[in-house]
Protein backbone atom coordinates (compact mmCIF):
# COMPACT_ATOMS: atom_id res chain seq x y z
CA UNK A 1 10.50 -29.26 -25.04
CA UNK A 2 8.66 -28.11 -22.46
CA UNK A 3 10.56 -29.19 -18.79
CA UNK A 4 9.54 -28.67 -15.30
CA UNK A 5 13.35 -27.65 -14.22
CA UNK A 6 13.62 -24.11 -13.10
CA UNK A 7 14.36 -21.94 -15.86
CA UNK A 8 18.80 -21.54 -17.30
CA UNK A 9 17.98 -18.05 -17.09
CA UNK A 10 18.00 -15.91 -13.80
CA UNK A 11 14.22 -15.14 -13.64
CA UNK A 12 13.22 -11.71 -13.15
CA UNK A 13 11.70 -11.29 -9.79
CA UNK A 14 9.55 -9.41 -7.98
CA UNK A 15 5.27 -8.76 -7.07
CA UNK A 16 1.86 -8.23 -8.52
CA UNK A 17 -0.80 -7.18 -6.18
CA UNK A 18 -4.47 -6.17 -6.10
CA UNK A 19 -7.62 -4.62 -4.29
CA UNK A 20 -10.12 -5.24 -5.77
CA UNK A 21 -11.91 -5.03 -9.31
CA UNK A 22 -15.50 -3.61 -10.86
CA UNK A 23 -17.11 -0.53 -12.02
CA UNK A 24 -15.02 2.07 -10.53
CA UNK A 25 -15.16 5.15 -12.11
CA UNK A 26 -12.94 8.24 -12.13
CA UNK A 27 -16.51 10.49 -11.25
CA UNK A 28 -16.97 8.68 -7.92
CA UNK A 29 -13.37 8.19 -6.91
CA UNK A 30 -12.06 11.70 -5.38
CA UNK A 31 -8.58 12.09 -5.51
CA UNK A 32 -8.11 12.38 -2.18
CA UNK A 33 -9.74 8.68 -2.00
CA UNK A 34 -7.49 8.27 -5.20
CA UNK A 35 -4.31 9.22 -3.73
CA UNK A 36 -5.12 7.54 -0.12
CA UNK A 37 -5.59 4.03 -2.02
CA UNK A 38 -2.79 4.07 -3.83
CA UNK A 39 -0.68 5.01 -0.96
CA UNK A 40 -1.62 2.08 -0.19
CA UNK A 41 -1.13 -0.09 -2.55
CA UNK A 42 2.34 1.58 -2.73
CA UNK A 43 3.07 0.39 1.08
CA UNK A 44 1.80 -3.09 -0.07
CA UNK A 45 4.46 -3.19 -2.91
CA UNK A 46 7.24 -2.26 -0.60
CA UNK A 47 6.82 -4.36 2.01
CA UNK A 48 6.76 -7.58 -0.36
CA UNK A 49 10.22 -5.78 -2.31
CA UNK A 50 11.85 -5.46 1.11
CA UNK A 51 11.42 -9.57 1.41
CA UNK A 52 12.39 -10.70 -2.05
CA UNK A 53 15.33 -8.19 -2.46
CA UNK A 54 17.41 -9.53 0.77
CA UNK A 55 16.77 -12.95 -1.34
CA UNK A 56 13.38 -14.00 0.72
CA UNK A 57 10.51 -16.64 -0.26
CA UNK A 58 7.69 -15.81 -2.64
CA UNK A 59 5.52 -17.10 0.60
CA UNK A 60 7.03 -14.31 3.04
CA UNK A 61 6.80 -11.46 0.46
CA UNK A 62 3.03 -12.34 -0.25
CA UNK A 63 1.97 -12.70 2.97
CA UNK A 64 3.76 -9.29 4.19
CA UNK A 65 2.45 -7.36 1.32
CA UNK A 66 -1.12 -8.59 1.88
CA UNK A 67 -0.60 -7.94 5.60
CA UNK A 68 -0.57 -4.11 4.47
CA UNK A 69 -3.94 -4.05 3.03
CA UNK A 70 -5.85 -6.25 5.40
CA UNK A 71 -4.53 -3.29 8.39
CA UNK A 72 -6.11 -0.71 6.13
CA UNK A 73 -9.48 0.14 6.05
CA UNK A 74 -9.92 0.96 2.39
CA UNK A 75 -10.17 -2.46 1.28
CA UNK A 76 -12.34 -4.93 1.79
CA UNK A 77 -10.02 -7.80 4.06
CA UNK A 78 -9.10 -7.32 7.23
CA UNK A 79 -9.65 -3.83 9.11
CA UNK A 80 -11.46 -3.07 6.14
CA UNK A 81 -14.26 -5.98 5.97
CA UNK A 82 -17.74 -4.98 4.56
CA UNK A 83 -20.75 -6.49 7.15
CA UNK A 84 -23.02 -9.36 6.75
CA UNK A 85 -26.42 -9.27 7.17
CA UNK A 86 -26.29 -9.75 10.46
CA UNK A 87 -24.23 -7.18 10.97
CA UNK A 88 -20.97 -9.23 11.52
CA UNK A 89 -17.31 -9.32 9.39
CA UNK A 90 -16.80 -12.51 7.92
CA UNK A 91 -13.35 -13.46 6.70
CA UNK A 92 -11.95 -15.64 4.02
CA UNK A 93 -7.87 -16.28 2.93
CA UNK A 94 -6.28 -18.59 1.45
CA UNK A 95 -1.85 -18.98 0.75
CA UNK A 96 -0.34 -21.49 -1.81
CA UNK A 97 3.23 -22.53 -2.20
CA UNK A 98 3.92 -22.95 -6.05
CA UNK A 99 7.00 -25.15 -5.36
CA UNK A 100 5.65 -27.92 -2.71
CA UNK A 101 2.06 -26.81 -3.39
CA UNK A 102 1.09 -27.07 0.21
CA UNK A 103 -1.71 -24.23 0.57
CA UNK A 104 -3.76 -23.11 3.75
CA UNK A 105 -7.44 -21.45 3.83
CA UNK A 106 -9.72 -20.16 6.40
CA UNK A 107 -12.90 -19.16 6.26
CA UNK A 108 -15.85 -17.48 7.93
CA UNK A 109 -13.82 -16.14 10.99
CA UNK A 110 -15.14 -13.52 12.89
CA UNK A 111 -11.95 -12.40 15.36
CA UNK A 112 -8.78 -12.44 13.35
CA UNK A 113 -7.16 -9.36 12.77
CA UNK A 114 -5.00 -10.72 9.67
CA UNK A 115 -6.56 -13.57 8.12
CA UNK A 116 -3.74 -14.02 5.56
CA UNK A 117 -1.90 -15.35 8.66
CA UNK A 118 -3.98 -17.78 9.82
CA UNK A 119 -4.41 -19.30 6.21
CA UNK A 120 -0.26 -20.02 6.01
CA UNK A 121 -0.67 -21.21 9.93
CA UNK A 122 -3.24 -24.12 8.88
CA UNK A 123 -0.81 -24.45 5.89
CA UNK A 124 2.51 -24.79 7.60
CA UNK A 125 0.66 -25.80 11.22
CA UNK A 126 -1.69 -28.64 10.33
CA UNK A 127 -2.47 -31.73 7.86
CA UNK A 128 -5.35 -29.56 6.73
CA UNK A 129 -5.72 -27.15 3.85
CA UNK A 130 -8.91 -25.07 4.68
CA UNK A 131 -10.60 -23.88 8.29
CA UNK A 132 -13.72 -22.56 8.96
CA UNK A 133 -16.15 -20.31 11.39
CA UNK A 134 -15.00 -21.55 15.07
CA UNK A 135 -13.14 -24.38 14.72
CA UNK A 136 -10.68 -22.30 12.68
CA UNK A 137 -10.40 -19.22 15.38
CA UNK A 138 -10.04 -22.68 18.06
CA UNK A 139 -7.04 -23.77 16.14
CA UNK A 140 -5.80 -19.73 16.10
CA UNK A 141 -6.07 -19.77 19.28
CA UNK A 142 -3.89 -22.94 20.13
CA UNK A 143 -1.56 -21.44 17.69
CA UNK A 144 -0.91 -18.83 19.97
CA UNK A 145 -2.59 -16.22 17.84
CA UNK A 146 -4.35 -13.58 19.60
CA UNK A 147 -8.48 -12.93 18.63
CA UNK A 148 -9.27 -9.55 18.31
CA UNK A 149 -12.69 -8.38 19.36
CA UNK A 150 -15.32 -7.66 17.01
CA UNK A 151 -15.23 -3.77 17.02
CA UNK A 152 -11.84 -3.67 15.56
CA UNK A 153 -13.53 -4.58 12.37
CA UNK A 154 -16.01 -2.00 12.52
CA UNK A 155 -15.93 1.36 10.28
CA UNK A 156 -18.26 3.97 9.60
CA UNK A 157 -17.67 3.59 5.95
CA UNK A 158 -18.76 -0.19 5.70
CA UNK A 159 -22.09 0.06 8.30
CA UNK A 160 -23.20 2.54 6.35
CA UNK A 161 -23.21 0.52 3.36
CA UNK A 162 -25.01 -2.49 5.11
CA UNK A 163 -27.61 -0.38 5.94
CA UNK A 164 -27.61 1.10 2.04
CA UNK A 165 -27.93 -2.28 1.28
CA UNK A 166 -30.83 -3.19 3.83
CA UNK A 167 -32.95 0.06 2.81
CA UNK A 168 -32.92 -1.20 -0.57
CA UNK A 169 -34.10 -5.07 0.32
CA UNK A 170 -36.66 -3.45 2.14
CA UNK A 171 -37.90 -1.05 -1.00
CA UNK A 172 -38.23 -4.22 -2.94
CA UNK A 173 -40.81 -5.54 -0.71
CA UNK A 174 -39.59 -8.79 0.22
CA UNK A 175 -42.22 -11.05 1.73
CA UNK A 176 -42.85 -11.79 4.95
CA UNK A 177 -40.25 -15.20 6.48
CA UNK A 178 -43.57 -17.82 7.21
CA UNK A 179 -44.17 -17.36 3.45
CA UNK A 180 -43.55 -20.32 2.18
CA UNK A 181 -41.25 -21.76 4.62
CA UNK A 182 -41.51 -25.18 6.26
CA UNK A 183 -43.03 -24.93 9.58
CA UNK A 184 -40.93 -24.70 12.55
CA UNK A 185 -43.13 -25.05 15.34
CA UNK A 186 -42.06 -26.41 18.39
CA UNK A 187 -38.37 -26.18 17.21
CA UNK A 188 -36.16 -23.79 18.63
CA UNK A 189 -34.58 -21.13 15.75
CA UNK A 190 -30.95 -20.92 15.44
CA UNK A 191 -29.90 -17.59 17.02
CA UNK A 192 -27.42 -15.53 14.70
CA UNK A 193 -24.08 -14.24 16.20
CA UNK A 194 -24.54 -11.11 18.14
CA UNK A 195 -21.97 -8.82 16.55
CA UNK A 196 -19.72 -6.42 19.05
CA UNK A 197 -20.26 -2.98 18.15
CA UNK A 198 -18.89 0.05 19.54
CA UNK A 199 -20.68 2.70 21.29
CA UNK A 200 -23.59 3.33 20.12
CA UNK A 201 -23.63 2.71 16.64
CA UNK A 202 -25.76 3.98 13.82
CA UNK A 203 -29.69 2.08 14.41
CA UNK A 204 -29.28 -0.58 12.09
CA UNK A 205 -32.36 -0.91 9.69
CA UNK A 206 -34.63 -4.06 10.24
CA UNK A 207 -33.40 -6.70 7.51
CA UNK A 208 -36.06 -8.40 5.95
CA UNK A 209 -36.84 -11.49 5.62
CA UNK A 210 -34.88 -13.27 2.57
CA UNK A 211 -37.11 -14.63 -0.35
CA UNK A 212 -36.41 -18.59 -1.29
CA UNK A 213 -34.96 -18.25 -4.49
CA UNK A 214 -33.66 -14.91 -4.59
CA UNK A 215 -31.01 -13.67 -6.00
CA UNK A 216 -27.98 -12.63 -3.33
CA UNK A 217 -26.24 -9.83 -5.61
CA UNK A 218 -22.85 -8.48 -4.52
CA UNK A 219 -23.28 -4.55 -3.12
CA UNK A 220 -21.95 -1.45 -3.27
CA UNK A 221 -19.09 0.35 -2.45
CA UNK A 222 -20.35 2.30 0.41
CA UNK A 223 -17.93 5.68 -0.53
CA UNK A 224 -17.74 5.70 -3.84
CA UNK A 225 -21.27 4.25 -4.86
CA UNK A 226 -19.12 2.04 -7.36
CA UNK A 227 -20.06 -1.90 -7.79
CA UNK A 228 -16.97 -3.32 -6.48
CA UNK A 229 -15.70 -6.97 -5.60
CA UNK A 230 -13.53 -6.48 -2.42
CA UNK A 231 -10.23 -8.50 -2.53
CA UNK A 232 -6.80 -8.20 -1.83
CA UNK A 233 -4.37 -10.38 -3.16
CA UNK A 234 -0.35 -10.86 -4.14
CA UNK A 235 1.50 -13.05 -6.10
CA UNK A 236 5.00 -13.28 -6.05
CA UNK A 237 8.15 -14.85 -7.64
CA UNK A 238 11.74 -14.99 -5.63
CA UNK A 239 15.13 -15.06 -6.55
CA UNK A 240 15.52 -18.36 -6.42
CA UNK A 241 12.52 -18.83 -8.94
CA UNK A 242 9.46 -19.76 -6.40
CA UNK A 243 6.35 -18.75 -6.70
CA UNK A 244 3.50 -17.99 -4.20
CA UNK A 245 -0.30 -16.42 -4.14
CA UNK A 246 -2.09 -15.20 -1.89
CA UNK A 247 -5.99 -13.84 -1.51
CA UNK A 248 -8.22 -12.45 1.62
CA UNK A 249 -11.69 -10.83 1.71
CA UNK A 250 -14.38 -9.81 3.35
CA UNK A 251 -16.87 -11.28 0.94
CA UNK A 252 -19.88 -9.44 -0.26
CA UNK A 253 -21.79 -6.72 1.74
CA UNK A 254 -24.94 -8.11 3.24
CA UNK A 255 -24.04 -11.64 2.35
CA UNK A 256 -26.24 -14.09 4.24
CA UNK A 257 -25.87 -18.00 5.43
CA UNK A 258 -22.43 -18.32 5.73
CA UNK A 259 -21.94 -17.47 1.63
CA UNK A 260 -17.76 -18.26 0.70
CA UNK A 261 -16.59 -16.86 -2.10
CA UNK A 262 -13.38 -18.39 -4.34
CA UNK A 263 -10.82 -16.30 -2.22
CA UNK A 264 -10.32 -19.20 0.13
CA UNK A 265 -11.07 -22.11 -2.49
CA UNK A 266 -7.62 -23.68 -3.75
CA UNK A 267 -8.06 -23.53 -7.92
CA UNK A 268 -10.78 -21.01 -7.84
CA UNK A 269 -9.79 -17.61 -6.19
CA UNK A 270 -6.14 -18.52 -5.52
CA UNK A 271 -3.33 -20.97 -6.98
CA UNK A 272 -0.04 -21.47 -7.51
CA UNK A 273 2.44 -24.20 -8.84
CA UNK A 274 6.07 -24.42 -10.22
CA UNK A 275 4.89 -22.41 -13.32
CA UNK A 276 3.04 -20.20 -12.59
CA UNK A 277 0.39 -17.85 -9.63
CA UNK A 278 -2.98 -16.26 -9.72
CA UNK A 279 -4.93 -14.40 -7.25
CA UNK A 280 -8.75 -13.55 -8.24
CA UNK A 281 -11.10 -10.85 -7.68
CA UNK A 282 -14.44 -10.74 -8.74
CA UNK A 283 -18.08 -12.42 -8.44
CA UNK A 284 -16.73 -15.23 -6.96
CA UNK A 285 -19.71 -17.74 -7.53
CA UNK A 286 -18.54 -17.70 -11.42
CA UNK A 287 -14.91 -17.67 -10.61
CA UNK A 288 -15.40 -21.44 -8.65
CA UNK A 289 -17.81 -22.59 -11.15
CA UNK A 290 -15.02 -21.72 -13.53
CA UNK A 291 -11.89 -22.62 -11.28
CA UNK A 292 -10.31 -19.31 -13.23
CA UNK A 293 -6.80 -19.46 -10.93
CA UNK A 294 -6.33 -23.04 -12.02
CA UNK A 295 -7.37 -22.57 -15.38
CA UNK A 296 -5.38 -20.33 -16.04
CA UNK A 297 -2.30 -22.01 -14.97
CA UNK A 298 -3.47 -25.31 -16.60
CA UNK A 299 -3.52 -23.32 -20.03
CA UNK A 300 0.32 -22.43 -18.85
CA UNK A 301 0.80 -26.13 -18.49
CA UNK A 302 -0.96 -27.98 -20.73
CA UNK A 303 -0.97 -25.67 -24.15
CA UNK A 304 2.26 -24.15 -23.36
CA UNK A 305 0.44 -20.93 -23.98
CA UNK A 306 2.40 -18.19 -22.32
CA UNK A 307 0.85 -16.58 -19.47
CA UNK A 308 -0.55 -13.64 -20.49
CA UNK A 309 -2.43 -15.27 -23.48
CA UNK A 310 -3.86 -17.61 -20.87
CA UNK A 311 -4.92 -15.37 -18.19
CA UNK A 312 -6.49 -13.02 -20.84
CA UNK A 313 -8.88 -15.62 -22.67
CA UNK A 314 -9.93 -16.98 -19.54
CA UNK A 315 -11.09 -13.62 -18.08
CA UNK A 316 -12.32 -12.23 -21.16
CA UNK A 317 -13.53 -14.71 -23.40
CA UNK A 318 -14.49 -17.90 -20.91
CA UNK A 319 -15.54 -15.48 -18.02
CA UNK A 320 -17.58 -12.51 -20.48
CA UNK A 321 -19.31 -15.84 -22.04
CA UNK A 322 -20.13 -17.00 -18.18
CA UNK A 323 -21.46 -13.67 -17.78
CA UNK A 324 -18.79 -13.46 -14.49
CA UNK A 325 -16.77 -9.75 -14.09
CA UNK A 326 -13.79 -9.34 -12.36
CA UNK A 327 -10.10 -9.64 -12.82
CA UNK A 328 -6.65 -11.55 -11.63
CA UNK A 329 -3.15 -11.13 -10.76
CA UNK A 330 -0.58 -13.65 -12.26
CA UNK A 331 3.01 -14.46 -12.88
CA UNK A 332 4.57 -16.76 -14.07
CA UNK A 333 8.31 -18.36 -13.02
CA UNK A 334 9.87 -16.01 -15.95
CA UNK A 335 8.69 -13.35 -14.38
CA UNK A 336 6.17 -12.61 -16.61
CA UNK A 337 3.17 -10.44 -15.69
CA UNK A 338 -0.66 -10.63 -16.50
CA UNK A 339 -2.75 -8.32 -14.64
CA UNK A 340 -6.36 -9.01 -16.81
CA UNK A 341 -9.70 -7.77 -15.96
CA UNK A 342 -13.23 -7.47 -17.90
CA UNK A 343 -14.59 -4.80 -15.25
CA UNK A 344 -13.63 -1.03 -15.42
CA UNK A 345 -11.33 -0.64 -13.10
CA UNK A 346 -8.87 -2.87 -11.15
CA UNK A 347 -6.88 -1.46 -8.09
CA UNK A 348 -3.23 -3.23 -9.25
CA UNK A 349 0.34 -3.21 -8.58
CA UNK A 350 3.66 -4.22 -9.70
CA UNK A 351 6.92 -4.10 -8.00
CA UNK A 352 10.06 -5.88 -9.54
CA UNK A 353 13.97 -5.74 -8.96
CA UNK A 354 14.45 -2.26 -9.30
CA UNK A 355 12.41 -1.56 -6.44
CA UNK A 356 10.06 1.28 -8.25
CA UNK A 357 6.26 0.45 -7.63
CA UNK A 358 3.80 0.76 -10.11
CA UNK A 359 0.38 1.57 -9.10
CA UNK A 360 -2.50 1.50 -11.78
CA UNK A 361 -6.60 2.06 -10.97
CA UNK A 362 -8.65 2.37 -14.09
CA UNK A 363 -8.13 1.02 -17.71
CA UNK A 364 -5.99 3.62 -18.23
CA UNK A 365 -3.39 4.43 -15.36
């Protein structure tokens, strides 16, 4: 019978993270890149073991181990953000408790230098579950959290990739704005957010204008020249059986209009409940059409299938029919750990009571 008491036997604990999945190959990745990311990833893993293993929440070891990657620059969250089109960082999180299911999300801020804890702030701080743009850095702000200026965000690494991405708008000709767009005279155009650089930054190549219709495609990694989706994520379980997930990102590189992704969206990018947590990376316009974190753990609920079997046919069987790539983290209050993705390569980790991290990149560790 299935029962929705905590399990008789002493669940094995512990932490499942990620950095992002897509086509990351071995021939692009140099391994001094290699060994710098999974250093990484390794810090993540230990700072969310130090939590559980002096008997902390699921929430707390999340949170700290996500806290590692959004302060490093080789991901795409935090420090690491990838620029819109306007040359700004735009940041999404979201944090969900699997045993009250409270969650927080924030998206679209431009001066927070951890995301992650603004998301459990609105969460623990508010009635609210999501944030966004200005309203969420007011509520920051009242939290006592400091705002970080703009340049903080900025790396060499990530311009260079908008403007990779710009050049190759502009090779495919797109037309000129007044082309087919309403009229808008005597109205004053919205002015886009003037992004804080620092000194004199690379000369950013003109964007042009975007075409009605067309297709906003994520980019590429601007060092490795791999298609990657940018996420971090966590999900942990604690000794006393709780679970917790949590996701951040910088989104897409040249995004335009304000474009979310499923990182902050409760069910889509990021879920948890008393069975089991998922944190999603990938094209994250298929992953909310799909509501893969949920699904997953619905499968877990409903079907009784065990985690693994669930997390696997939704990423490659509903998700490779959907034509959507990517991956997910999950556990479930066993401690059982999925870790699926369709792309071909994952950044991944696991940590559990033993306290020895396991890093993994490609297919094949």
């Amino acid at each position: 019978m299935r029962t929705d008491a905590p399990p008789r036997v002493k669940p094995r604990w512990g932490l499942v993270i990620h950095g992002g999945a897509g086509v990351i190959s071995r021939e692009n990745l140099t391994p001094e890149r290699e060994a710098v990311m999974r250093a990484a990833l390794t810090e993540a893993l230990q700072a969310g073991h130090a939590v559980l293993a002096k008997g902390g929440r699921s929430m707390d070891a999340v949170t700290a181990a996500i806290r590692v990657l959004e302060d490093s620059p080789y991901f795409n969250a935090g420090k690491g953000a990838v620029f819109n089109h306007d040359g700004v960082n735009e940041l999404d999180a979201a944090v969900m408790d699997g045993k009250t299911r409270m969650a927080g999300a924030v998206a679209g801020v431009h001066h927070i230098q951890n995301p992650i804890d603004l998301a459990r702030l609105v969460m623990e701080k508010s009635p609210h579950v999501m944030m966004v743009g200005d309203g969420a850095e007011a509520f920051a702000k009242s939290q006592g959290m400091p705002l970080v200026d703009a340049k903080y965000f900025y790396t060499e690494e990530r311009w260079q990739g908008l403007q990779r991405a710009l050049e190759q708008e502009r090779a495919k000709g797109a037309p000129p704005a007044e082309q087919g767009q309403p009229s808008t005279q005597g109205q004053t155009p919205p002015q886009p957010a003037q992004p804080v650089m620092p000194a004199q930054p690379p000369a950013p190549v003109q964007p042009p204008s975007p075409q009605p219709g067309s297709s906003l495609t994520p980019g590429v990694d601007p060092v490795t020249g791999d298609h990657k989706f940018g996420t971090v994520g966590a999900v942990a379980l604690d000794q006393e059986g709780n679970l917790a997930a949590g996701t951040s990102t910088g989104g897409m590189t040249n995004k335009r209009f304000g474009r979310v992704g499923d990182a902050p969206i409760i069910g889509a990018g990021t879920y948890a409940d008393e069975r089991c947590a998922v944190s999603a990376t990938g094209h994250g316009e298929f992953f909310i059409r799909y509501t893969v974190a949920r699904d997953i753990c619905a499968r877990v609920e409903y079907q009784d299938l065990p985690l693994p079997e669930a997390a696997n046919f939704v990423i490659h069987d509903v998700l490779v029919k959907a034509g959507g790539e990517g991956g997910v983290i999950a556990m479930d209050r066993q401690g059982h750990v999925a870790m699926p993705f369709n792309s071909s390569g994952m950044y991944r980790g696991y940590i559990g009571e033993d306290g020895t991290p396991t890093v993994a990149i490609f297919q094949q560790p």
